[in-house]
ModelCIF file with pLDDT and N, C-alpha, C, O atoms, coordinates in Angstrom:
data_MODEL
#
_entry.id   MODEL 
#
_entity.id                         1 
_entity.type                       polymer 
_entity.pdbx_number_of_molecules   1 
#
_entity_poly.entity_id                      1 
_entity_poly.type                           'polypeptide(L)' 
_entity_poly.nstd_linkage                   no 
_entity_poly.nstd_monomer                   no 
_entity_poly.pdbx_seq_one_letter_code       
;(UNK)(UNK)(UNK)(UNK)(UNK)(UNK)(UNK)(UNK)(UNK)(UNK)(UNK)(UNK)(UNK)(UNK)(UNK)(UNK)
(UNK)(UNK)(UNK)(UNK)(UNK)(UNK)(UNK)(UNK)(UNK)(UNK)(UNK)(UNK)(UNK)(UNK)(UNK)(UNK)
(UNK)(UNK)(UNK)(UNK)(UNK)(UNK)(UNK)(UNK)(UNK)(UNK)
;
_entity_poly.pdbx_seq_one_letter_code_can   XXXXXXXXXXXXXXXXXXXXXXXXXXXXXXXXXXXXXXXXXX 
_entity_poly.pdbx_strand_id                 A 
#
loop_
_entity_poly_seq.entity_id 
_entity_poly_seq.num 
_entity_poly_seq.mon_id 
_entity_poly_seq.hetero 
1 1  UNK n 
1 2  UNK n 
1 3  UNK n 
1 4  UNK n 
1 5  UNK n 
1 6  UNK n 
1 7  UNK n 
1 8  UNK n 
1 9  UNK n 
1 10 UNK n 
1 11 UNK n 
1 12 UNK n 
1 13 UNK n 
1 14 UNK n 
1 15 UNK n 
1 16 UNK n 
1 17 UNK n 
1 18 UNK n 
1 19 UNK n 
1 20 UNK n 
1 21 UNK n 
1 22 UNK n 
1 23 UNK n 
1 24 UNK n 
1 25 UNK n 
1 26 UNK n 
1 27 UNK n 
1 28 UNK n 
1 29 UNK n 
1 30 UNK n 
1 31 UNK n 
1 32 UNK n 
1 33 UNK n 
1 34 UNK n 
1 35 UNK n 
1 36 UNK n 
1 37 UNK n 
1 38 UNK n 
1 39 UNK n 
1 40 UNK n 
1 41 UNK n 
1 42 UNK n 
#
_struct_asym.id          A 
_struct_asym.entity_id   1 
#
loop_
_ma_qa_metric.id 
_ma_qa_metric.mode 
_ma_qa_metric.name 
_ma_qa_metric.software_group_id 
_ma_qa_metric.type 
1 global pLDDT . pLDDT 
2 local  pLDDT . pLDDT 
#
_ma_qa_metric_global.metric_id      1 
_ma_qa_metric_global.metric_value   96.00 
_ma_qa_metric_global.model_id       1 
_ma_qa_metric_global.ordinal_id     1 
#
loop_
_ma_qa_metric_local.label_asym_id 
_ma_qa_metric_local.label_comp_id 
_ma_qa_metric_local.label_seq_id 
_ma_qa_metric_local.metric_id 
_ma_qa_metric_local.metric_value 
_ma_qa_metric_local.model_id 
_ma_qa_metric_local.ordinal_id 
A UNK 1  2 93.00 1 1  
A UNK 2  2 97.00 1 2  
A UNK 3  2 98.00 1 3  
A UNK 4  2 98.00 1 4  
A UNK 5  2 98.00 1 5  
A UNK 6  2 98.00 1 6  
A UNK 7  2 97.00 1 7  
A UNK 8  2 94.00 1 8  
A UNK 9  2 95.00 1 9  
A UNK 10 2 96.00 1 10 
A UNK 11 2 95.00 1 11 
A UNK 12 2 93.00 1 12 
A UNK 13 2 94.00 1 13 
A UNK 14 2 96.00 1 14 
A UNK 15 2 96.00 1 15 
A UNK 16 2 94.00 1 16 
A UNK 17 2 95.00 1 17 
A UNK 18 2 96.00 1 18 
A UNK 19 2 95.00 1 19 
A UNK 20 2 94.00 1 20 
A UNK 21 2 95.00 1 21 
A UNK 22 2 95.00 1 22 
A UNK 23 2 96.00 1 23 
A UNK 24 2 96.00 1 24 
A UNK 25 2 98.00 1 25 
A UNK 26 2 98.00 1 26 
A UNK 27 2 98.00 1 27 
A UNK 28 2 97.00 1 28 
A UNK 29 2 95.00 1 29 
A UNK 30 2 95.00 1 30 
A UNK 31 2 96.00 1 31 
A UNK 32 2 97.00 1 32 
A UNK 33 2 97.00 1 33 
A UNK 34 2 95.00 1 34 
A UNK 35 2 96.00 1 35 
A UNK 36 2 95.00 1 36 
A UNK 37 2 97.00 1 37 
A UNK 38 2 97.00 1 38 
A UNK 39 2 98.00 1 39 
A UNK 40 2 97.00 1 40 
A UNK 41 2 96.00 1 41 
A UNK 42 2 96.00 1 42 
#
loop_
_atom_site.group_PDB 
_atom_site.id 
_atom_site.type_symbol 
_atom_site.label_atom_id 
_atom_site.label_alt_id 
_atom_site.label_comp_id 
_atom_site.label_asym_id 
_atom_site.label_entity_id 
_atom_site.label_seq_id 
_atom_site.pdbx_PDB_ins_code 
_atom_site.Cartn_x 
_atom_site.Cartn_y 
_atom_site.Cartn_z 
_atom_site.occupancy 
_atom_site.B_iso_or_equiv 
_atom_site.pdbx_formal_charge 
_atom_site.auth_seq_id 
_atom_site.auth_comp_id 
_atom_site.auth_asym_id 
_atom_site.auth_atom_id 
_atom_site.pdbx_PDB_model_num 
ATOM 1   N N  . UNK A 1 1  ? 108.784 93.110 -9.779  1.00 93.00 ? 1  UNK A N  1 
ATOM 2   C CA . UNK A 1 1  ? 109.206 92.298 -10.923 1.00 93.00 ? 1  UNK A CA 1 
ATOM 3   C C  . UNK A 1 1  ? 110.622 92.648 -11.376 1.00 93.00 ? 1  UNK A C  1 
ATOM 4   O O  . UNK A 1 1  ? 111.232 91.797 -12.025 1.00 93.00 ? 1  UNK A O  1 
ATOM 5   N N  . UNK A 1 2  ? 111.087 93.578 -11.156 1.00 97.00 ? 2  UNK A N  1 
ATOM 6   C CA . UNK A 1 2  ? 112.756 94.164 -11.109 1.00 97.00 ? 2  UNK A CA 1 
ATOM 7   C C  . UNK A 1 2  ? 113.544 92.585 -10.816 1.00 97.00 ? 2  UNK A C  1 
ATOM 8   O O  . UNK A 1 2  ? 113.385 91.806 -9.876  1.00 97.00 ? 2  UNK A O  1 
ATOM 9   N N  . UNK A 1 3  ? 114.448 92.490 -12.043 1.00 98.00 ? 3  UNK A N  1 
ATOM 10  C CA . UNK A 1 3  ? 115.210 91.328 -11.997 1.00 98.00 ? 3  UNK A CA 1 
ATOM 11  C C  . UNK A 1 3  ? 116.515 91.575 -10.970 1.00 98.00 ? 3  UNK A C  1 
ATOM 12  O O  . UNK A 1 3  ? 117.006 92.627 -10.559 1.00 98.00 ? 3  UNK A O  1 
ATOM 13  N N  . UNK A 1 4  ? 116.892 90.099 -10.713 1.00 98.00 ? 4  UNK A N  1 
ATOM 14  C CA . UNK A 1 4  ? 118.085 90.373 -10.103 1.00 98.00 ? 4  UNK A CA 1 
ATOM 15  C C  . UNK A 1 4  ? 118.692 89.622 -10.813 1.00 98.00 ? 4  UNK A C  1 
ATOM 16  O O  . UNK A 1 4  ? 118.214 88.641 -11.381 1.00 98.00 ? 4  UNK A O  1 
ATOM 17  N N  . UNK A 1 5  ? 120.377 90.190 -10.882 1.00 98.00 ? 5  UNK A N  1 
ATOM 18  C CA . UNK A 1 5  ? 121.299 89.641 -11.943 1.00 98.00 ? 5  UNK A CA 1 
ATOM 19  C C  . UNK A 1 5  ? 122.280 89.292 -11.213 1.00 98.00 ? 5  UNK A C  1 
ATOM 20  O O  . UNK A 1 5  ? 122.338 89.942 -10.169 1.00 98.00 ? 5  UNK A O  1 
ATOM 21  N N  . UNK A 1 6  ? 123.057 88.542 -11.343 1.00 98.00 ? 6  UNK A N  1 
ATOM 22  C CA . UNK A 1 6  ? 124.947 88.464 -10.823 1.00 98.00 ? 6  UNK A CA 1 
ATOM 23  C C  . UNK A 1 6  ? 125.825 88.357 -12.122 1.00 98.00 ? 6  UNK A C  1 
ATOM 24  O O  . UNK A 1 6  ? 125.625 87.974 -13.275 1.00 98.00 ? 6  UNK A O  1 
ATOM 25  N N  . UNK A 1 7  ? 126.753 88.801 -11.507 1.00 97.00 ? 7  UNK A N  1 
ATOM 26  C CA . UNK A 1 7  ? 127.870 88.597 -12.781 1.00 97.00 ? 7  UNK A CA 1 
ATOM 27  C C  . UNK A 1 7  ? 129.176 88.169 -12.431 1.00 97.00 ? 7  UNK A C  1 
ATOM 28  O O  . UNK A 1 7  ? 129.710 89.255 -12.203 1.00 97.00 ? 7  UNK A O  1 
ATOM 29  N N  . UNK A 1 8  ? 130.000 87.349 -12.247 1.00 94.00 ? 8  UNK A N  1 
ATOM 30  C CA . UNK A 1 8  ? 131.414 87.517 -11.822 1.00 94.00 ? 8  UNK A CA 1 
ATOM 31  C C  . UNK A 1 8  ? 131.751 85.440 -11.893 1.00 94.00 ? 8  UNK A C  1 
ATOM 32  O O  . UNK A 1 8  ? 130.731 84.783 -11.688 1.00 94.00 ? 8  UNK A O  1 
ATOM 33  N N  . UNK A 1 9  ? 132.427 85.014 -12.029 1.00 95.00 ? 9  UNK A N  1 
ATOM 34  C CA . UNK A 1 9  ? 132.504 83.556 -11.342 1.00 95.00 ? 9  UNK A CA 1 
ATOM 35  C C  . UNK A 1 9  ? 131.357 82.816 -11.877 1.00 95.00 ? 9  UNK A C  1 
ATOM 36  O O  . UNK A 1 9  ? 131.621 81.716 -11.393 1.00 95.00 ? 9  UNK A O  1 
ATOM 37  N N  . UNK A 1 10 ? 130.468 82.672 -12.414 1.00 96.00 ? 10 UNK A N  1 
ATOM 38  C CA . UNK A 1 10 ? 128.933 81.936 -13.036 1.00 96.00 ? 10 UNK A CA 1 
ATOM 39  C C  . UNK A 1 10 ? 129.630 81.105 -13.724 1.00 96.00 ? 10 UNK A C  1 
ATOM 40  O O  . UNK A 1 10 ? 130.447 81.472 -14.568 1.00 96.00 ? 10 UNK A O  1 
ATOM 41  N N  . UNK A 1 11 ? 129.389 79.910 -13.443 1.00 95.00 ? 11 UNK A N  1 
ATOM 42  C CA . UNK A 1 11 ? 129.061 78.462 -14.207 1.00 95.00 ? 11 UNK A CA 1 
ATOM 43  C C  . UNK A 1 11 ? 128.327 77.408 -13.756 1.00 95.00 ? 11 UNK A C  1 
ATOM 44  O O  . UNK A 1 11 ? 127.248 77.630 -13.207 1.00 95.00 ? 11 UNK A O  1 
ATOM 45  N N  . UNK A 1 12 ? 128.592 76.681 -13.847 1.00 93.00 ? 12 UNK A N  1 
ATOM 46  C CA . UNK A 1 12 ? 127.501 74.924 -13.724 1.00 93.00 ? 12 UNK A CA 1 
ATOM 47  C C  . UNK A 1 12 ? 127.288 74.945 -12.432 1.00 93.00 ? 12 UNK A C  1 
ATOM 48  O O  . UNK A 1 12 ? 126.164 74.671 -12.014 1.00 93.00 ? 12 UNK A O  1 
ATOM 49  N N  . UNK A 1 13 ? 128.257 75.254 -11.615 1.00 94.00 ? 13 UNK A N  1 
ATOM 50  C CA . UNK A 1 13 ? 127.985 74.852 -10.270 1.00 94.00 ? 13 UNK A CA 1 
ATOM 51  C C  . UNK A 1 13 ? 127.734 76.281 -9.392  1.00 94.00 ? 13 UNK A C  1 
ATOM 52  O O  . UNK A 1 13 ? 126.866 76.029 -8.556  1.00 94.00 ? 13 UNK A O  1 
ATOM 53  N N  . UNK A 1 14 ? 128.179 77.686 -9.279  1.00 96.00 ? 14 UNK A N  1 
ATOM 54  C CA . UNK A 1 14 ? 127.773 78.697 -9.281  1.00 96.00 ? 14 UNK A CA 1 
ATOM 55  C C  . UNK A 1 14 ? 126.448 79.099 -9.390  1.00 96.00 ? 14 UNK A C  1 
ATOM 56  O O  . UNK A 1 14 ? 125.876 79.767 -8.527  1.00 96.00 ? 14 UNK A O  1 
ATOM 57  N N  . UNK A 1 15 ? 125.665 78.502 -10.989 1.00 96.00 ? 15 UNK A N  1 
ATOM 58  C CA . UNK A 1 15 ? 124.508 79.424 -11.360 1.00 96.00 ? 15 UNK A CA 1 
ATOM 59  C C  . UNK A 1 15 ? 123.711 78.734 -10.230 1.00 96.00 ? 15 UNK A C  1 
ATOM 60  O O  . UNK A 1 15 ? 123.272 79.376 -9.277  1.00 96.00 ? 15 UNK A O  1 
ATOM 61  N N  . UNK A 1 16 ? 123.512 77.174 -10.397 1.00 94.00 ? 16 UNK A N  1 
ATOM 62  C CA . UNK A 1 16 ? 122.738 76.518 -9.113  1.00 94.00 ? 16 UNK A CA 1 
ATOM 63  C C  . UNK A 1 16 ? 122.457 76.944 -8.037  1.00 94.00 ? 16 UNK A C  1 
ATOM 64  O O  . UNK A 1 16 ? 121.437 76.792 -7.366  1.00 94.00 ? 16 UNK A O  1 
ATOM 65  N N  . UNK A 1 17 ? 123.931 77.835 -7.732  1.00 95.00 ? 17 UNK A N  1 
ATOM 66  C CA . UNK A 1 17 ? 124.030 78.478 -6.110  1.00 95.00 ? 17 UNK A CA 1 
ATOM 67  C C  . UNK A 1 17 ? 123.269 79.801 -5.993  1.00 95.00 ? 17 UNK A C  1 
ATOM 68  O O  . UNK A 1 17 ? 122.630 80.232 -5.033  1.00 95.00 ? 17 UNK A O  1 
ATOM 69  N N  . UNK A 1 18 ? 123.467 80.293 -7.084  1.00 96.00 ? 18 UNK A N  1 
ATOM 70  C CA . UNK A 1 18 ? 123.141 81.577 -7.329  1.00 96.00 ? 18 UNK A CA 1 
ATOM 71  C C  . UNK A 1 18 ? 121.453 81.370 -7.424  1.00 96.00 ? 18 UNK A C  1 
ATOM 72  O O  . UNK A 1 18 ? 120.708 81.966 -6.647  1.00 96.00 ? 18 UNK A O  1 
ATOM 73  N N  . UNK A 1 19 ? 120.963 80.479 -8.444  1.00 95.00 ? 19 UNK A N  1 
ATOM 74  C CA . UNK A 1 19 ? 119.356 80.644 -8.364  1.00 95.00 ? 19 UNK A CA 1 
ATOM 75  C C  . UNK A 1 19 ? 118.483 80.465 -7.354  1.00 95.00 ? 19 UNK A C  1 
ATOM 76  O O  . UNK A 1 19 ? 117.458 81.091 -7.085  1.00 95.00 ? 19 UNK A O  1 
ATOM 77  N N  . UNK A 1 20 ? 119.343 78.920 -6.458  1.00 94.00 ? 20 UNK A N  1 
ATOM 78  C CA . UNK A 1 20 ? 118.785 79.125 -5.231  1.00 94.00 ? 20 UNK A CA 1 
ATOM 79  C C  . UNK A 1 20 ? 118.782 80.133 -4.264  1.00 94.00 ? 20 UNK A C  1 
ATOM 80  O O  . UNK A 1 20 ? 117.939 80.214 -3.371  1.00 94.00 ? 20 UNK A O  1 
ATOM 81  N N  . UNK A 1 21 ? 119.600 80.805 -4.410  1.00 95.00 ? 21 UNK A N  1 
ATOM 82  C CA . UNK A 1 21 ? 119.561 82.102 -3.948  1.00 95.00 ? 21 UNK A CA 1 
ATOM 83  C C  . UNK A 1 21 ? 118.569 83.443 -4.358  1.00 95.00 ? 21 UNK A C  1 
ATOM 84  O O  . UNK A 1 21 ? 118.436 84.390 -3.584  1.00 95.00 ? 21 UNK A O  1 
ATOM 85  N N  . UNK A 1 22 ? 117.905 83.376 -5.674  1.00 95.00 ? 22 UNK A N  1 
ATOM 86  C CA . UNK A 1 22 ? 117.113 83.920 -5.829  1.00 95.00 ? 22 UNK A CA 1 
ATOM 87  C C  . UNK A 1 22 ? 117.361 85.037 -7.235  1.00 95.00 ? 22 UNK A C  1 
ATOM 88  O O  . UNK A 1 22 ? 116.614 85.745 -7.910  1.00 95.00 ? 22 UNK A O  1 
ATOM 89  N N  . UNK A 1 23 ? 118.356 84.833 -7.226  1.00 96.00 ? 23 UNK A N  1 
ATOM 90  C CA . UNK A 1 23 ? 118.712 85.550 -8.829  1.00 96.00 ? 23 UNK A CA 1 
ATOM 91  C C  . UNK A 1 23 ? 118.071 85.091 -10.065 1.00 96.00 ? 23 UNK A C  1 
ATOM 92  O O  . UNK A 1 23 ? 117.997 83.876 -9.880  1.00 96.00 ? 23 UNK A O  1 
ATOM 93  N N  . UNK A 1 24 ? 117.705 85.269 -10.894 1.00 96.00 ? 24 UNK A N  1 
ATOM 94  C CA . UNK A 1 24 ? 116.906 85.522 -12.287 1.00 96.00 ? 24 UNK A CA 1 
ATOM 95  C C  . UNK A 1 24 ? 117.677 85.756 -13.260 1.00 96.00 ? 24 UNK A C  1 
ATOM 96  O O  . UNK A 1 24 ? 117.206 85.121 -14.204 1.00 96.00 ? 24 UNK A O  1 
ATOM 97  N N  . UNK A 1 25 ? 118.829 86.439 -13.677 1.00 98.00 ? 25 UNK A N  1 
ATOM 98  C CA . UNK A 1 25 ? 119.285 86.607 -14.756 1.00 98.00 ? 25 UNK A CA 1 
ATOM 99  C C  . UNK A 1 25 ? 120.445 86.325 -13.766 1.00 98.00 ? 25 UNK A C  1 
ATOM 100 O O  . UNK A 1 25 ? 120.585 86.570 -12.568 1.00 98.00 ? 25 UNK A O  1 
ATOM 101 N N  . UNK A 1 26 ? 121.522 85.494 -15.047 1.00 98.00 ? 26 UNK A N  1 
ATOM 102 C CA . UNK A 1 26 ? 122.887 85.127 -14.831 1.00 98.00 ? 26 UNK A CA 1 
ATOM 103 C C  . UNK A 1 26 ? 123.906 85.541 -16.124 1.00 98.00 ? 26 UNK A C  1 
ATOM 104 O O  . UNK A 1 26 ? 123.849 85.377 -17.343 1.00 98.00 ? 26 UNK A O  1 
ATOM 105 N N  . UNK A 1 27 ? 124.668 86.039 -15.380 1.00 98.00 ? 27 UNK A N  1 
ATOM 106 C CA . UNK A 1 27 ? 125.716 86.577 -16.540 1.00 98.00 ? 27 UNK A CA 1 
ATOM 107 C C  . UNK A 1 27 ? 126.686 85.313 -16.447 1.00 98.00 ? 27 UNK A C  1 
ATOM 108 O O  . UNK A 1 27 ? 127.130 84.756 -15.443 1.00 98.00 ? 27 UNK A O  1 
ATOM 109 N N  . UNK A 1 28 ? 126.864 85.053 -17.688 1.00 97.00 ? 28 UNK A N  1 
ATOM 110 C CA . UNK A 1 28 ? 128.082 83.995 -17.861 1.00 97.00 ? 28 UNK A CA 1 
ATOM 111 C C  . UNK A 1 28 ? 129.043 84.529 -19.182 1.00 97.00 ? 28 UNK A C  1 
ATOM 112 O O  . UNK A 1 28 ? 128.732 85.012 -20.271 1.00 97.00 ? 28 UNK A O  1 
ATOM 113 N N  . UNK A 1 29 ? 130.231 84.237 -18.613 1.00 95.00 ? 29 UNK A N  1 
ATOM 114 C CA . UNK A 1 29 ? 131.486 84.532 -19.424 1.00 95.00 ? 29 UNK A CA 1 
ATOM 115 C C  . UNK A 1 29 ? 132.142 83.553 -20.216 1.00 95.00 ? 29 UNK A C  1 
ATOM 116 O O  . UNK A 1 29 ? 131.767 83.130 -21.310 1.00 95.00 ? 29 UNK A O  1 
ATOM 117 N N  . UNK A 1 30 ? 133.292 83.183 -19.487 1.00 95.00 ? 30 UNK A N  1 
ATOM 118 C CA . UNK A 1 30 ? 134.311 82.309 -20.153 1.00 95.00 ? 30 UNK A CA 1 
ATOM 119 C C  . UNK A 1 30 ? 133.538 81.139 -19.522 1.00 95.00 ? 30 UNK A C  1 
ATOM 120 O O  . UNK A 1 30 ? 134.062 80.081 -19.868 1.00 95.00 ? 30 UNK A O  1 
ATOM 121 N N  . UNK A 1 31 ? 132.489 80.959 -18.729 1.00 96.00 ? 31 UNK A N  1 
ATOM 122 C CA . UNK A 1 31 ? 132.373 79.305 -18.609 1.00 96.00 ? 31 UNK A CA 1 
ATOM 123 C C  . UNK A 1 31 ? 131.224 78.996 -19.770 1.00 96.00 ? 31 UNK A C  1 
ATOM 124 O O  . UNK A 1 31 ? 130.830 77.914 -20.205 1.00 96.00 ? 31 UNK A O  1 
ATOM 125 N N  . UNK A 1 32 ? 130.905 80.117 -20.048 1.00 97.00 ? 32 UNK A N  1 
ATOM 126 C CA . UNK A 1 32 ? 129.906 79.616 -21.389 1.00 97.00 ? 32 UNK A CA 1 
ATOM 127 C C  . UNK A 1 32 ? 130.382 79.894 -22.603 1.00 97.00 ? 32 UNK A C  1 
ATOM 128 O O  . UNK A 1 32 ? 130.017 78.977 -23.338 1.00 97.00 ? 32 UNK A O  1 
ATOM 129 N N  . UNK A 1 33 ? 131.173 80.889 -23.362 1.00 97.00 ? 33 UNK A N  1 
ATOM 130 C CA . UNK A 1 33 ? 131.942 81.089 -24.483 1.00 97.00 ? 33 UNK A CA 1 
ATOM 131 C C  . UNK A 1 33 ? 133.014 80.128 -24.889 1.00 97.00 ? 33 UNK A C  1 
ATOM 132 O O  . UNK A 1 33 ? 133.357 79.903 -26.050 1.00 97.00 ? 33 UNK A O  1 
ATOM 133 N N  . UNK A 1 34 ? 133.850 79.203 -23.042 1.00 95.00 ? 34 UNK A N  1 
ATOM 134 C CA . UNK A 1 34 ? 134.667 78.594 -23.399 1.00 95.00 ? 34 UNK A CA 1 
ATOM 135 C C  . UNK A 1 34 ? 134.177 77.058 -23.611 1.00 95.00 ? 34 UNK A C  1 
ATOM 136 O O  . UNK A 1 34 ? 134.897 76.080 -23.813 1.00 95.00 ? 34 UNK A O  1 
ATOM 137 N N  . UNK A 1 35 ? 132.792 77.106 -23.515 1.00 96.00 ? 35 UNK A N  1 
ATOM 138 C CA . UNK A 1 35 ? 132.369 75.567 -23.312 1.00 96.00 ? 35 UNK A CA 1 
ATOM 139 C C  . UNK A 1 35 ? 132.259 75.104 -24.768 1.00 96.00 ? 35 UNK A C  1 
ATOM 140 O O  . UNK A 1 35 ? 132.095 75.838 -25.743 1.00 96.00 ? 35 UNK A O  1 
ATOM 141 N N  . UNK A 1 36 ? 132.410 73.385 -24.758 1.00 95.00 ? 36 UNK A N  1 
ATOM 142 C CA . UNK A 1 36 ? 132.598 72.756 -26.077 1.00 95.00 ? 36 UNK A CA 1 
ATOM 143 C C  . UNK A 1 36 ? 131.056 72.803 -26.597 1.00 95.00 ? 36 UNK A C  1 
ATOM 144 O O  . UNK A 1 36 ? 130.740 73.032 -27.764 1.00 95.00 ? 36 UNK A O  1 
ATOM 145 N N  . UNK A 1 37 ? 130.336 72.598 -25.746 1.00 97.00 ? 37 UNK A N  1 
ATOM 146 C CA . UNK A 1 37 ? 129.139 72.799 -26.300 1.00 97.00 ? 37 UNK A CA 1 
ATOM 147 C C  . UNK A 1 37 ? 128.124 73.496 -25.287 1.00 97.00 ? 37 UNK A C  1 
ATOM 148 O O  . UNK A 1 37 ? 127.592 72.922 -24.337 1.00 97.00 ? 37 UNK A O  1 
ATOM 149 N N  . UNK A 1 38 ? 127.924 74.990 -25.693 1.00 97.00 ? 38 UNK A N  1 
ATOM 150 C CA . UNK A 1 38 ? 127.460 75.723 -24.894 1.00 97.00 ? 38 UNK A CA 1 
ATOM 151 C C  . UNK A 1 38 ? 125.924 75.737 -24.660 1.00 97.00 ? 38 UNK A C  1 
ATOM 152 O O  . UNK A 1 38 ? 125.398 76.407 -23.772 1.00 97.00 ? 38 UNK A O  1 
ATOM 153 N N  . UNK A 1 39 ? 125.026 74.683 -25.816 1.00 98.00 ? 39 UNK A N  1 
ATOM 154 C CA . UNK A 1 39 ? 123.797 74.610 -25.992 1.00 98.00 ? 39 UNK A CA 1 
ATOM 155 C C  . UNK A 1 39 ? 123.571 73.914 -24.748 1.00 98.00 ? 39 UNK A C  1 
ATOM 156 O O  . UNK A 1 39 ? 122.544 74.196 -24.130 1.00 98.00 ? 39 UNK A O  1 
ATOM 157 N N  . UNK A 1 40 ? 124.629 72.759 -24.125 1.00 97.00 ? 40 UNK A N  1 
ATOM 158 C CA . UNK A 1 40 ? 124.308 71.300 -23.099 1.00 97.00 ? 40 UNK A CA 1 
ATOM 159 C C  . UNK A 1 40 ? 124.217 72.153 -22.220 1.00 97.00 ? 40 UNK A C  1 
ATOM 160 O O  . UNK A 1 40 ? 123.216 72.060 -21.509 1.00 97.00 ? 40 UNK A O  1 
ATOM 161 N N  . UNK A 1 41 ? 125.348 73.467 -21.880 1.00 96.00 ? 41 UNK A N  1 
ATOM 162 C CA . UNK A 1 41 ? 125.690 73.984 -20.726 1.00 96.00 ? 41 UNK A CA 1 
ATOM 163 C C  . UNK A 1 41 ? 124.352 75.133 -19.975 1.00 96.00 ? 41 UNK A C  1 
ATOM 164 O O  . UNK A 1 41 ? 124.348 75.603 -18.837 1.00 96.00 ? 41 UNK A O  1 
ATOM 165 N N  . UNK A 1 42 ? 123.346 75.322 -21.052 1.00 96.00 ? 42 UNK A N  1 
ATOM 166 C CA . UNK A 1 42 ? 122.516 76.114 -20.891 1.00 96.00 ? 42 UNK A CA 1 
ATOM 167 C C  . UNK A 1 42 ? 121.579 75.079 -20.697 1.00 96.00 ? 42 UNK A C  1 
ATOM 168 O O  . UNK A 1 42 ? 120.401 75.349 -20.463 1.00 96.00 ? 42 UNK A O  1 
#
């Protein structure tokens, strides 16, 4: 049950890549702090 995380580059089109890949927790930065509306982006 040990999560897997990424962190670096994560946004809209990234996290997609990333979950299909099998990751569980996503670190997001400036593509979610800088978004106009970060509620849509989640």
């Amino acid at each position: 049950k040990v999560h897997v995380q990424v962190d670096g580059g994560i946004n809209a089109q990234t996290a997609r890549r990333a979950i299909r890949k099998g990751a569980d927790v996503l670190v997001m930065g400036s593509a979610l702090l800088g978004a106009e509306d970060p509620a849509a982006l989640l």
